[in-house]
N, C-alpha and C. Protein backbone atom coordinates (compact mmCIF):
# COMPACT_ATOMS: atom_id res chain seq x y z
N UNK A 1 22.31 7.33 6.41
CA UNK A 1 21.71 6.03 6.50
C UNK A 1 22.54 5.13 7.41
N UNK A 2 23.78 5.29 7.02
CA UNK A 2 24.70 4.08 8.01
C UNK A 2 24.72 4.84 10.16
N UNK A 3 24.14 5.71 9.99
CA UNK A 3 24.09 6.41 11.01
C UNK A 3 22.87 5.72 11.83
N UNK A 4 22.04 5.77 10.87
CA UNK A 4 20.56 5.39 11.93
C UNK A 4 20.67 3.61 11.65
N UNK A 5 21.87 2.89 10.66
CA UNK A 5 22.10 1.49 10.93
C UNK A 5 22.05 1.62 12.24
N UNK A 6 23.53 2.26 12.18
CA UNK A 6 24.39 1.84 13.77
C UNK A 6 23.05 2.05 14.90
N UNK A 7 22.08 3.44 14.98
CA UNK A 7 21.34 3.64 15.81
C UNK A 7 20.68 2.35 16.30
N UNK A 8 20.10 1.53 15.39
CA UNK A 8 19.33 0.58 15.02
C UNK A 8 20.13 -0.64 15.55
N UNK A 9 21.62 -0.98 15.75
CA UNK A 9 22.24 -2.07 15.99
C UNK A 9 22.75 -1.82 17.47
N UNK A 10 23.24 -0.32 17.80
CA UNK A 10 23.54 0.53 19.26
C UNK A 10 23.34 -1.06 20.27
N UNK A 11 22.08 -1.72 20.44
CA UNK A 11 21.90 -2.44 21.42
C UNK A 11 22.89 -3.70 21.40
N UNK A 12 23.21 -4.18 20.25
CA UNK A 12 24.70 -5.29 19.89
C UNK A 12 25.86 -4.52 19.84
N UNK A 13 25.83 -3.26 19.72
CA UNK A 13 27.70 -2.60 20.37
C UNK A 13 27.40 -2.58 21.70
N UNK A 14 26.61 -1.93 22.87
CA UNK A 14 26.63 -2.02 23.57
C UNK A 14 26.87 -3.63 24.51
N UNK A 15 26.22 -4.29 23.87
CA UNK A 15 26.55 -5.97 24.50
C UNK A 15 27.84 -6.57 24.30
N UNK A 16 28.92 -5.32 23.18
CA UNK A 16 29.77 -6.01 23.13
C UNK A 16 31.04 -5.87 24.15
N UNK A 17 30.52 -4.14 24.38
CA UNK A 17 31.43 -3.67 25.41
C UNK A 17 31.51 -4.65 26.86
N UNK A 18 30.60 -5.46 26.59
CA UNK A 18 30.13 -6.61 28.30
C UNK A 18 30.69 -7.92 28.10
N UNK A 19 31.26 -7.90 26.98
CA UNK A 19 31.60 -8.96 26.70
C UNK A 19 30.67 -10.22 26.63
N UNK A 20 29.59 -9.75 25.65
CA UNK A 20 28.04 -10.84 25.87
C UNK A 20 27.86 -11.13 24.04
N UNK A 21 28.65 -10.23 23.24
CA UNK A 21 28.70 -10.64 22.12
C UNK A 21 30.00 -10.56 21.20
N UNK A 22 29.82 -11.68 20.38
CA UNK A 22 31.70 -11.16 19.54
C UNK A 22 31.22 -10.51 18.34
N UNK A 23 32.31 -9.59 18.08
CA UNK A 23 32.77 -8.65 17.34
C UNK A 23 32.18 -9.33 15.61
N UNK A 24 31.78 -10.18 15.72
CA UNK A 24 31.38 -10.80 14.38
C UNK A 24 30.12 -11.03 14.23
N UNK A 25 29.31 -10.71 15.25
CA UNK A 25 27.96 -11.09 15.37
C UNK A 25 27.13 -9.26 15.83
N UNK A 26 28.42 -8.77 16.16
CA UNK A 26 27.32 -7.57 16.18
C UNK A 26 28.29 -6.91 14.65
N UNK A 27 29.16 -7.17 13.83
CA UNK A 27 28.97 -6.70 12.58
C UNK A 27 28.04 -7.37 12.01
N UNK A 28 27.79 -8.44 12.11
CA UNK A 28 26.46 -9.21 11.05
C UNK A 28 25.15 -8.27 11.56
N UNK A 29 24.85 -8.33 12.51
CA UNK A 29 23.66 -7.39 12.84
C UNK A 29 23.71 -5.97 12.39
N UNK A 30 25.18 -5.36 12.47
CA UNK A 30 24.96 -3.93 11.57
C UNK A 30 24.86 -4.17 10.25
N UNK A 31 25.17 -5.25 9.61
CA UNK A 31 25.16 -5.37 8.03
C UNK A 31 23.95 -5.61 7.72
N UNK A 32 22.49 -6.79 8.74
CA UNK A 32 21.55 -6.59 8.30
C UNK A 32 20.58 -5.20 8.94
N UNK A 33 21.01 -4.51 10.07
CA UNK A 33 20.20 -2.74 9.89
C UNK A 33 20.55 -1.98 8.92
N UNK A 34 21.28 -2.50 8.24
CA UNK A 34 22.08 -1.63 6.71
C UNK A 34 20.51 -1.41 5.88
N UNK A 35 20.00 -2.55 5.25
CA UNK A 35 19.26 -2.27 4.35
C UNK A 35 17.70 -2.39 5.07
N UNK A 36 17.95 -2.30 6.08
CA UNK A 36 16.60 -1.87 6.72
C UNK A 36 16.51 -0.60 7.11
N UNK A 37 17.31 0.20 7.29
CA UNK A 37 17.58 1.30 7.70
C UNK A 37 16.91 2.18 5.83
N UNK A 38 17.71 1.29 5.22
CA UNK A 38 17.30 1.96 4.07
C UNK A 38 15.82 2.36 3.38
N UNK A 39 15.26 1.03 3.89
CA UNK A 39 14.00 0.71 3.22
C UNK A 39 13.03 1.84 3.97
N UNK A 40 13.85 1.99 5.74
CA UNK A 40 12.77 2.83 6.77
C UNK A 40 13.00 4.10 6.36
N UNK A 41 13.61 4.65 5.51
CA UNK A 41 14.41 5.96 5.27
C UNK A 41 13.87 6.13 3.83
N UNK A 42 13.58 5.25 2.82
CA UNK A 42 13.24 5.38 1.83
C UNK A 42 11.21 5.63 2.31
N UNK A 43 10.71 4.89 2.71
CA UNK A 43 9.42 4.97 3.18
C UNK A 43 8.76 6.22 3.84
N UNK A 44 9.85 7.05 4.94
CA UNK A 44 9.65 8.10 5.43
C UNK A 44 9.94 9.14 4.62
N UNK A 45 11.19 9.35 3.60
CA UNK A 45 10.69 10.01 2.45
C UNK A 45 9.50 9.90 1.32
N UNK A 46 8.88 8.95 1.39
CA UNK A 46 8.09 8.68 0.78
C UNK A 46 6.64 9.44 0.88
N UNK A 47 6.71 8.72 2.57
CA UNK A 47 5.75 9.50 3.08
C UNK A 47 5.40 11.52 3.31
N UNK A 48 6.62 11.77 3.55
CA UNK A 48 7.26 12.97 3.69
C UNK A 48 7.22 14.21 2.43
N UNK A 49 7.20 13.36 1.27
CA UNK A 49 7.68 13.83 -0.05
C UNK A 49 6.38 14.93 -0.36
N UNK A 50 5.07 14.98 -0.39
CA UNK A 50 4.27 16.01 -0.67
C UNK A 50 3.67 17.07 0.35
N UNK A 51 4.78 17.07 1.39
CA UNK A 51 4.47 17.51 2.38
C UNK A 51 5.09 19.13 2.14
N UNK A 52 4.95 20.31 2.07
CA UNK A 52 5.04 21.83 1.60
C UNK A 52 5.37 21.98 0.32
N UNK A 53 4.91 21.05 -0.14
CA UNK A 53 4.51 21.63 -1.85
C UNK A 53 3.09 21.79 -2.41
N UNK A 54 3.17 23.32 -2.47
CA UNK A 54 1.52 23.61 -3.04
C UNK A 54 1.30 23.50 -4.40
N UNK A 55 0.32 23.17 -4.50
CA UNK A 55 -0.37 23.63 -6.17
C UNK A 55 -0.62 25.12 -6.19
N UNK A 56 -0.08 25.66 -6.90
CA UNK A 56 -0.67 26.75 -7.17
C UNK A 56 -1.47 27.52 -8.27
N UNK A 57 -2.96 27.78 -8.23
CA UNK A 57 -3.42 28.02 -9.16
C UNK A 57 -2.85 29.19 -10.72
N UNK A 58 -3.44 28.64 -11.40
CA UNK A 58 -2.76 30.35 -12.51
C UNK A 58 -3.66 31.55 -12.08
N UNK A 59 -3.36 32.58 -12.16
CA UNK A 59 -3.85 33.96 -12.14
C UNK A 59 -4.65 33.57 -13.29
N UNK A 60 -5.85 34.58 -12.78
CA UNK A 60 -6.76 34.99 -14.00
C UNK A 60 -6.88 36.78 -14.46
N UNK A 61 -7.07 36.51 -15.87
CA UNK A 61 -6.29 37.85 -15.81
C UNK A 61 -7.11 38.48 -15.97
N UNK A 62 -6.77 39.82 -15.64
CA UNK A 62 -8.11 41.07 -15.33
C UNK A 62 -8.01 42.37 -16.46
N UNK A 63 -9.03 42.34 -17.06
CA UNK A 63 -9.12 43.30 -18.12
C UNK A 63 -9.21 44.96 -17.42
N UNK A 64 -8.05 45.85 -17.78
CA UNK A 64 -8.13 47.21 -16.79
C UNK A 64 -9.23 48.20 -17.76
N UNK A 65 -9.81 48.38 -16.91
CA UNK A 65 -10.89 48.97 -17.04
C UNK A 65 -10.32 50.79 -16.62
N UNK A 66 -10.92 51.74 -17.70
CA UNK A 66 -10.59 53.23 -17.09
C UNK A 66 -11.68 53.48 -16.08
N UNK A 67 -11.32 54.04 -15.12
CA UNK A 67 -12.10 54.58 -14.16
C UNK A 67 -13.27 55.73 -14.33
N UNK A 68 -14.50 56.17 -14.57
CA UNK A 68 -15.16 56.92 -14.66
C UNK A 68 -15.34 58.25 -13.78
N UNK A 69 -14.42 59.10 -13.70
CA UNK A 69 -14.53 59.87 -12.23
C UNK A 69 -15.44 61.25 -12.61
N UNK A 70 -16.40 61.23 -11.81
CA UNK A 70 -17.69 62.54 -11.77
C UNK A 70 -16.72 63.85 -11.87
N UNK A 71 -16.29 64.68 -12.89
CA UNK A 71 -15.85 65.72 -12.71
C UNK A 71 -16.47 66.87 -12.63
């Protein structure tokens, strides 16, 4: 999660390396992609969550029958 913050803030580290933002304003911006990151990560599991899980029916069970063979 703190991974796809930073992804999410990337554009305020980069401005900082230019010297276009201080060091206190692009931590405030990673602190608020913190719980947005979360909410987008909680949602995409969300969405995600019934995705290769089957139902699978029960067997029905089969009475064995002897075979009648013409001898």
């Amino acid at each position: 999660m703190l991974v796809f913050a930073l992804l999410i803030s990337l554009p305020a580290w980069y401005r900082l390396l230019f010297d276009q933002l201080e060091i206190t304003q692009v931590l405030v911006r990673f602190l608020i992609a913190v719980p947005i990151a979360a909410v987008l990560l909680a949602a995409f599991r969300f969405v995600t969550s019934g995705y290769g899980v089957t139902e699978e029916t029960p067997a029905t069970p089969v009475e064995a029958r002897p075979v009648n063979h013409p001898d």
